[in-house]
Structure formats: structure tokens, C-alpha cells
PDB file of N, CA and C in Angstrom:
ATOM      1  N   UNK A   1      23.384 -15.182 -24.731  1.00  0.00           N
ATOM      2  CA  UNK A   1      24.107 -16.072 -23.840  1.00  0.00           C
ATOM      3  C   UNK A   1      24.314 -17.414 -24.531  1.00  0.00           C
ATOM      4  N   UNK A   2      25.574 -17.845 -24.473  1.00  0.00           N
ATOM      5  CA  UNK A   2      25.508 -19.048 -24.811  1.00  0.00           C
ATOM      6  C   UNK A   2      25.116 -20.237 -24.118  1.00  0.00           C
ATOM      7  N   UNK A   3      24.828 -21.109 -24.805  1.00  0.00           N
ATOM      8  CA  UNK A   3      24.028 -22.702 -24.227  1.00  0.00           C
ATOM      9  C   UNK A   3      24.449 -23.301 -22.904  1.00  0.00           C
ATOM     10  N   UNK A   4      26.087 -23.711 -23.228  1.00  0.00           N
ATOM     11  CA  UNK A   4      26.940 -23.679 -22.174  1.00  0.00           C
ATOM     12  C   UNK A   4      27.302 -23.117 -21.018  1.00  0.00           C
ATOM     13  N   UNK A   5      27.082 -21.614 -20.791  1.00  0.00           N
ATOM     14  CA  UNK A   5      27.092 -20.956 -19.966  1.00  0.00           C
ATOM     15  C   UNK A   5      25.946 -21.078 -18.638  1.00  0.00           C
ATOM     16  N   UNK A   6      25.183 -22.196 -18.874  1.00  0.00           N
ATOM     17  CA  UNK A   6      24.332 -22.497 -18.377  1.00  0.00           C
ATOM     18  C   UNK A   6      24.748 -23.834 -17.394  1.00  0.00           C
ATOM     19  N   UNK A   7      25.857 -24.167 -17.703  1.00  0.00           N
ATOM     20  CA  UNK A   7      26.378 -25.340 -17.091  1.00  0.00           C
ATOM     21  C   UNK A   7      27.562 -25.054 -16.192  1.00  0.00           C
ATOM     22  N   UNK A   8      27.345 -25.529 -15.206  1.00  0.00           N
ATOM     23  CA  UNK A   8      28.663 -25.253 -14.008  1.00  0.00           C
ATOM     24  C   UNK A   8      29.651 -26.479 -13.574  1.00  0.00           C
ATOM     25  N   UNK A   9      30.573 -26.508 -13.446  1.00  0.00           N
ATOM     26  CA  UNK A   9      31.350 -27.926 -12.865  1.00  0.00           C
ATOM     27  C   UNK A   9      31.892 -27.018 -11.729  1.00  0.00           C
ATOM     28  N   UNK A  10      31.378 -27.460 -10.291  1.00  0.00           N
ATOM     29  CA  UNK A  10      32.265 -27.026  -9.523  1.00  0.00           C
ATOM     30  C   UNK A  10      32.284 -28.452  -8.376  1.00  0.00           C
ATOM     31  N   UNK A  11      34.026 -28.440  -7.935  1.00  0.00           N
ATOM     32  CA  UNK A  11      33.954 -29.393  -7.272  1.00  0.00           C
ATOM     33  C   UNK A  11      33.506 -29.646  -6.040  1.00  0.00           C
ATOM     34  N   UNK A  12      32.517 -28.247  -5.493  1.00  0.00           N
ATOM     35  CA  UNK A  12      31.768 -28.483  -4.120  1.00  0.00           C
ATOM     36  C   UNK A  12      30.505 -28.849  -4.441  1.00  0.00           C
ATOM     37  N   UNK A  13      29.994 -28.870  -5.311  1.00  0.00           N
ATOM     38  CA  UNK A  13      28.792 -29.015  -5.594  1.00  0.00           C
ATOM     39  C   UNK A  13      28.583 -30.308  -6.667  1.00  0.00           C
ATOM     40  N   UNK A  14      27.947 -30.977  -5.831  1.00  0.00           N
ATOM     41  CA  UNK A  14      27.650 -32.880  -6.764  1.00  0.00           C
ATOM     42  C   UNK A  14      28.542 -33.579  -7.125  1.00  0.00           C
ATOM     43  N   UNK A  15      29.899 -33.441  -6.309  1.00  0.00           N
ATOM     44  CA  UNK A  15      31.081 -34.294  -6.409  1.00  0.00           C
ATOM     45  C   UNK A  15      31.791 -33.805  -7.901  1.00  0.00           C
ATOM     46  N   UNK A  16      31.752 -32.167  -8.019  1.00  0.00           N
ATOM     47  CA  UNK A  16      32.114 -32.153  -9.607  1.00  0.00           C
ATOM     48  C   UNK A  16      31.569 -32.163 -10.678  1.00  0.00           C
ATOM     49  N   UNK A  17      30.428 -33.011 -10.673  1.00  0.00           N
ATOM     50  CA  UNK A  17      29.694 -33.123 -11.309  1.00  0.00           C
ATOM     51  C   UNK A  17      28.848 -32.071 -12.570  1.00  0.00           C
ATOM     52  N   UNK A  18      29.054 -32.008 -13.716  1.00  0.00           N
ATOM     53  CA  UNK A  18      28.387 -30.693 -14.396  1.00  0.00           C
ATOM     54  C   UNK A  18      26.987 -30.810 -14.266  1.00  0.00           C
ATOM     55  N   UNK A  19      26.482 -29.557 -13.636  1.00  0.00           N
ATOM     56  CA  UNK A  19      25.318 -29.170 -13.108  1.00  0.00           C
ATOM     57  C   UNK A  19      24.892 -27.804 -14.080  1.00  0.00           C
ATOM     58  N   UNK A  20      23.183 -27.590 -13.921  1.00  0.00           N
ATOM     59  CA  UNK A  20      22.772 -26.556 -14.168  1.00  0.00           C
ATOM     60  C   UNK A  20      22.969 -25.294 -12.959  1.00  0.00           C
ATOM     61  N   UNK A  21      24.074 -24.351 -13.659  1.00  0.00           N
ATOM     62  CA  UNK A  21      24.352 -23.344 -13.157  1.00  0.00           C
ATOM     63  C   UNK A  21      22.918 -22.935 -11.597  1.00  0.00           C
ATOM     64  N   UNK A  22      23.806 -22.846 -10.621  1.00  0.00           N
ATOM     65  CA  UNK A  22      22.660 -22.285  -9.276  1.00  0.00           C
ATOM     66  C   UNK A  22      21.760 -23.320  -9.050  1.00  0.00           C
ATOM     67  N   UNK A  23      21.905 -24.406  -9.378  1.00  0.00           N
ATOM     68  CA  UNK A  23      21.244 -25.989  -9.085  1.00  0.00           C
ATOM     69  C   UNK A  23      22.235 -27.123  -8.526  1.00  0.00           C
ATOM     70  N   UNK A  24      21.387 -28.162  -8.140  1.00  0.00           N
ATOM     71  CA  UNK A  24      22.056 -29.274  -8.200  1.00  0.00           C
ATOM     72  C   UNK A  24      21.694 -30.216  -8.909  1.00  0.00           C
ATOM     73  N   UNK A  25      20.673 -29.915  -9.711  1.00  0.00           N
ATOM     74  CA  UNK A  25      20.270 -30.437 -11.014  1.00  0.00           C
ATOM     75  C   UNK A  25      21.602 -31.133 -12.081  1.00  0.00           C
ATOM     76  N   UNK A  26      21.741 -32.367 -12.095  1.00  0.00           N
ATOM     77  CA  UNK A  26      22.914 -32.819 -12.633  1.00  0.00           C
ATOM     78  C   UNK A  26      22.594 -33.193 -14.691  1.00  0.00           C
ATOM     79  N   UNK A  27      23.775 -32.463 -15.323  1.00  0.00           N
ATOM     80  CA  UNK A  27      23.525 -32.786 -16.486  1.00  0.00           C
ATOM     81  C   UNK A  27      23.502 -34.293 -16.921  1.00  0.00           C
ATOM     82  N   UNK A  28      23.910 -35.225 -16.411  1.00  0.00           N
ATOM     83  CA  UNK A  28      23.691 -36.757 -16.617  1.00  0.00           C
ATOM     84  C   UNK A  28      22.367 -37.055 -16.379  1.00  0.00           C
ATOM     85  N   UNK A  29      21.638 -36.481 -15.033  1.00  0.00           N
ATOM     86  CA  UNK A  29      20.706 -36.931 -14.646  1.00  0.00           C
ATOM     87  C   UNK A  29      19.352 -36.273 -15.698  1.00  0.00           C
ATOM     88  N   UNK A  30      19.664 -35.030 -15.765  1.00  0.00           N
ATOM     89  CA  UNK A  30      18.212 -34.458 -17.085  1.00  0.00           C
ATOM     90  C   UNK A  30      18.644 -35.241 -18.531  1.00  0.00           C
ATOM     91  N   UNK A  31      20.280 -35.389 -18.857  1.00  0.00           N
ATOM     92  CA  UNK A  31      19.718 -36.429 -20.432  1.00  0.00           C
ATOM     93  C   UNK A  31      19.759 -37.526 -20.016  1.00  0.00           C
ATOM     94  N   UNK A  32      19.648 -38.426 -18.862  1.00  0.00           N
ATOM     95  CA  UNK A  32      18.724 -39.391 -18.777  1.00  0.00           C
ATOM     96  C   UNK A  32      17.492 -39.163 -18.914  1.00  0.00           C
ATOM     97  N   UNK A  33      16.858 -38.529 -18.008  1.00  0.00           N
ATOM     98  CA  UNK A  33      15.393 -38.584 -17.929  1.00  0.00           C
ATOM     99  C   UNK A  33      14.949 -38.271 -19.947  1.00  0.00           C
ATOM    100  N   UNK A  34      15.800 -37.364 -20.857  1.00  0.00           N
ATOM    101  CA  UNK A  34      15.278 -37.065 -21.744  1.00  0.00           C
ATOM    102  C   UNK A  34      15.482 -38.395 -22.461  1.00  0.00           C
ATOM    103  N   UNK A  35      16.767 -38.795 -22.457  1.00  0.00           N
ATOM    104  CA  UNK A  35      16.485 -40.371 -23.136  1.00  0.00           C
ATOM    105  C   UNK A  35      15.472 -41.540 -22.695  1.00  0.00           C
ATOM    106  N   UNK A  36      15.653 -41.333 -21.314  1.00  0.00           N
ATOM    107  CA  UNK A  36      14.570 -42.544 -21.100  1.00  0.00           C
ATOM    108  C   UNK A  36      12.716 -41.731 -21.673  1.00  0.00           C
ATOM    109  N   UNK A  37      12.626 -40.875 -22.162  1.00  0.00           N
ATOM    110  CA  UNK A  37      11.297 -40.403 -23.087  1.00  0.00           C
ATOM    111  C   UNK A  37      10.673 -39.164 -22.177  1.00  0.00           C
ATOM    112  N   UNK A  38      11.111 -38.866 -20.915  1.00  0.00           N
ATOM    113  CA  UNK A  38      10.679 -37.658 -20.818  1.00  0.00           C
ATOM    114  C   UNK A  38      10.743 -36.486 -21.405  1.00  0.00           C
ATOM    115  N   UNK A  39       9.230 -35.818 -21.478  1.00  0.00           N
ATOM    116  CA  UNK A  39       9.033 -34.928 -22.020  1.00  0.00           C
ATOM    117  C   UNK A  39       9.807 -33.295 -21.340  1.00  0.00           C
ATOM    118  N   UNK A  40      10.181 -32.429 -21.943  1.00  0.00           N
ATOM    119  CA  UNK A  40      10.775 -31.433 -21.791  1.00  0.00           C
ATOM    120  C   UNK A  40       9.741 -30.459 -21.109  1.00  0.00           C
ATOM    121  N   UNK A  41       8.720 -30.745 -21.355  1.00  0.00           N
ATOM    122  CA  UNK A  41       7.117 -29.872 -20.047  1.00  0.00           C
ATOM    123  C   UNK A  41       7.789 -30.404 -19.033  1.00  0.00           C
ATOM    124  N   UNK A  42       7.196 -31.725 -19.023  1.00  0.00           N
ATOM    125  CA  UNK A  42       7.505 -33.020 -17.540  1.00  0.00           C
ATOM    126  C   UNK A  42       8.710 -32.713 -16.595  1.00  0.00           C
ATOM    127  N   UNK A  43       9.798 -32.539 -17.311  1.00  0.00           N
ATOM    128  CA  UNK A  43      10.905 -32.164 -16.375  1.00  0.00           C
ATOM    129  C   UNK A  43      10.701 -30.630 -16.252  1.00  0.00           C
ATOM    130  N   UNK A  44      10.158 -29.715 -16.682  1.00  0.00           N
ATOM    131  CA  UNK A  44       9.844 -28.788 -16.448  1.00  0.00           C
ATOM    132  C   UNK A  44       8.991 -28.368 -15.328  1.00  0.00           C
ATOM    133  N   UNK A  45       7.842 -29.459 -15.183  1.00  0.00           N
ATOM    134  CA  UNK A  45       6.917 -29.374 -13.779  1.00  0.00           C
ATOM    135  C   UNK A  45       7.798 -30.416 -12.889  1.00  0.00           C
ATOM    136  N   UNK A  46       8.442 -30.865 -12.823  1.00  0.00           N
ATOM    137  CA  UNK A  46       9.522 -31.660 -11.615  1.00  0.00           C
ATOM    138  C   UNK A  46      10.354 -30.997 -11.503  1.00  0.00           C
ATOM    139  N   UNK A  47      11.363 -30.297 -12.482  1.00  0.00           N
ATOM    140  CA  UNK A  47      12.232 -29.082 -12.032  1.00  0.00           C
ATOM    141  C   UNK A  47      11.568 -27.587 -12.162  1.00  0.00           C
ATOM    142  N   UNK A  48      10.919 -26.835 -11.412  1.00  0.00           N
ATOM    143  CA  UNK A  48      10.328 -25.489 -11.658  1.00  0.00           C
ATOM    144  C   UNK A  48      11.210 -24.275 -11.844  1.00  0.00           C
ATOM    145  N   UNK A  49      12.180 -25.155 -11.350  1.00  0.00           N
ATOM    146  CA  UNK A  49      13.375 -23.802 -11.471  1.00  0.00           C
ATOM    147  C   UNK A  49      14.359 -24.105 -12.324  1.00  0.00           C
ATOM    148  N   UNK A  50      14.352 -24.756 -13.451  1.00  0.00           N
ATOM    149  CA  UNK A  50      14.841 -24.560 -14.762  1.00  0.00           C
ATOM    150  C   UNK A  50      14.318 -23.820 -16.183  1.00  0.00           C
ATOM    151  N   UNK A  51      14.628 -23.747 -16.513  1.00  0.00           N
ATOM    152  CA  UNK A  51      14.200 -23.023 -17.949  1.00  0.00           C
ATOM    153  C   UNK A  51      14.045 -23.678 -19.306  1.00  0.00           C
ATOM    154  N   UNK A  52      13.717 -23.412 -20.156  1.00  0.00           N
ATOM    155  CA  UNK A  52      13.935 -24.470 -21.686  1.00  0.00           C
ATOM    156  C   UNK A  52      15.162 -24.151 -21.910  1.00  0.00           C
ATOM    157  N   UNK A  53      15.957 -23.018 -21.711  1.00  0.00           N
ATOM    158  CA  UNK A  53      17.467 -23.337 -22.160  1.00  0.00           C
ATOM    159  C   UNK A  53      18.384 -24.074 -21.435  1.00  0.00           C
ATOM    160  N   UNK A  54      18.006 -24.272 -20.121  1.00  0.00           N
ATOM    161  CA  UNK A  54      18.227 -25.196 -19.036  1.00  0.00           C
ATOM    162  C   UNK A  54      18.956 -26.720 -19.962  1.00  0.00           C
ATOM    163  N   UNK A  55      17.516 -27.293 -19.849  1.00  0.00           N
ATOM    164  CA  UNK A  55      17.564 -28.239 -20.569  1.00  0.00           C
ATOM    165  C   UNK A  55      18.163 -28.487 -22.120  1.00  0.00           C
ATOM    166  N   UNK A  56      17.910 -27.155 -22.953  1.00  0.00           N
ATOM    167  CA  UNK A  56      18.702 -27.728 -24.417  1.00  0.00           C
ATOM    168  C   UNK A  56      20.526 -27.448 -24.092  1.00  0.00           C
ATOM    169  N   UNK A  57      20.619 -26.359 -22.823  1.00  0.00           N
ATOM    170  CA  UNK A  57      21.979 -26.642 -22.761  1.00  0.00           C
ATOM    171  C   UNK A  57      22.672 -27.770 -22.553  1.00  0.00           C
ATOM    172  N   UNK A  58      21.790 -29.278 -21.433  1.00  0.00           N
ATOM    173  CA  UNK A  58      22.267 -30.006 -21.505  1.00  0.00           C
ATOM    174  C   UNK A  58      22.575 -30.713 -22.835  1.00  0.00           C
ATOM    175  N   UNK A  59      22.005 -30.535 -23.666  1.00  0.00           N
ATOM    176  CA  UNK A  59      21.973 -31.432 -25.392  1.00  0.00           C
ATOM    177  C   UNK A  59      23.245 -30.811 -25.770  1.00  0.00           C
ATOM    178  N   UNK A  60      23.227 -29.822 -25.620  1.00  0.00           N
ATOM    179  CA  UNK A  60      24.947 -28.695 -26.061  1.00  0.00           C
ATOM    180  C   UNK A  60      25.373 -29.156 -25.786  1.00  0.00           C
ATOM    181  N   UNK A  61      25.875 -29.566 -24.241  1.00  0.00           N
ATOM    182  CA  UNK A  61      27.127 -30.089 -23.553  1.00  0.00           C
ATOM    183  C   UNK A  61      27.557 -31.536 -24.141  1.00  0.00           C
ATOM    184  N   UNK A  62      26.474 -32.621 -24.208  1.00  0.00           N
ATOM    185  CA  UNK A  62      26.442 -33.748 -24.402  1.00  0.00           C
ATOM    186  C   UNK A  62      27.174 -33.469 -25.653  1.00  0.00           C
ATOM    187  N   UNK A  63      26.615 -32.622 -26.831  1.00  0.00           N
ATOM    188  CA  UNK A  63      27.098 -32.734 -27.932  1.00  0.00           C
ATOM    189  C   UNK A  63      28.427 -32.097 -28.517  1.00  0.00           C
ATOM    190  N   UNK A  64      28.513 -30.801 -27.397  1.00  0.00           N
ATOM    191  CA  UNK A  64      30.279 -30.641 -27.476  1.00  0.00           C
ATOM    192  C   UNK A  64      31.032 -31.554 -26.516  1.00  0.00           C
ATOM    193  N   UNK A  65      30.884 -32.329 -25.943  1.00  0.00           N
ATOM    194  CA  UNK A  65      31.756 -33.345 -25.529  1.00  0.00           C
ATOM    195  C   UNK A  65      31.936 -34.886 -26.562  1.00  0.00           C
ATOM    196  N   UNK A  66      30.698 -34.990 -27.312  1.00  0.00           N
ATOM    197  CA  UNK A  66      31.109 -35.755 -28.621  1.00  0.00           C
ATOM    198  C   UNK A  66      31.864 -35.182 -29.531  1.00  0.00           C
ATOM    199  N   UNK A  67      31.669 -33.855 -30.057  1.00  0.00           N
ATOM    200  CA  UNK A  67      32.848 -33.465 -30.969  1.00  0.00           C
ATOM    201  C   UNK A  67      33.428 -32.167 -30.201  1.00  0.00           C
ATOM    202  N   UNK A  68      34.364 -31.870 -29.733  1.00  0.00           N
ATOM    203  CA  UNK A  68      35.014 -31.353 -29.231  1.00  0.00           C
ATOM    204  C   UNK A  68      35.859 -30.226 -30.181  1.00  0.00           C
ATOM    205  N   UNK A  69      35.730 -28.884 -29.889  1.00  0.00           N
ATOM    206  CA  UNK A  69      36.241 -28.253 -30.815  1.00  0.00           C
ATOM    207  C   UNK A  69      35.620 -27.238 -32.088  1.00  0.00           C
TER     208      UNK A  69
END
């Protein structure tokens, strides 16, 4: 599966917002928490219902929206 496939934009759910697929877990909101120094356990015991690919998909997204293509 790819990284991405893990990410949903739908416009009923979080104003549009790209979310982790079957969440409302918002991809802005987990690479904040990872920039501001949370650990990838940490959001792991605050989100229980994500996964580790959860989270590195958000790094995917972030990083195919810097280079595109």
C-alpha cells in the first residue's frame, strides 16, 4: 500500500481538510504535534487508532506537496 493512500480529503469530514483515512485525525494537526517534538510512541498512546504508517504517511504528504510530481 502506498503512504498516501492513507490520507483522505473529503469535504464532509474536517471542512476538507486531509485527514487520516476513517479518522478525523487531521494531517496538519499530527505534523504539528511532530514538529513541535512529539514523539511518534506519544501520539501513538493519544491516537490508539492510528498506526506507524499513519503517521509517516503524514511526512509523505507534507513532502509530496513540497515537490510535487
Amino acid at each position: 500500500m502506498n503512504l498516501l493512500d492513507h490520507i483522505a480529503i473529503d469535504p464532509h469530514v474536517w471542512f476538507g481538510e486531509p485527514c487520516i483515512r476513517g479518522t478525523r485525525v487531521s494531517v496538519g494537526d499530527l505534523l504539528g504535534y511532530l514538529a513541535g517534538g512529539m514523539s511518534e510512541e506519544l501520539i501513538s498512546q493519544v491516537f490508539p487508532q492510528l498506526v506507524r504508517d499513519d503517521i509517516r504517511a503524514c511526512l509523505a504528504y507534507a513532502a509530496e506537496r513540497e515537490h510535487p510530481g
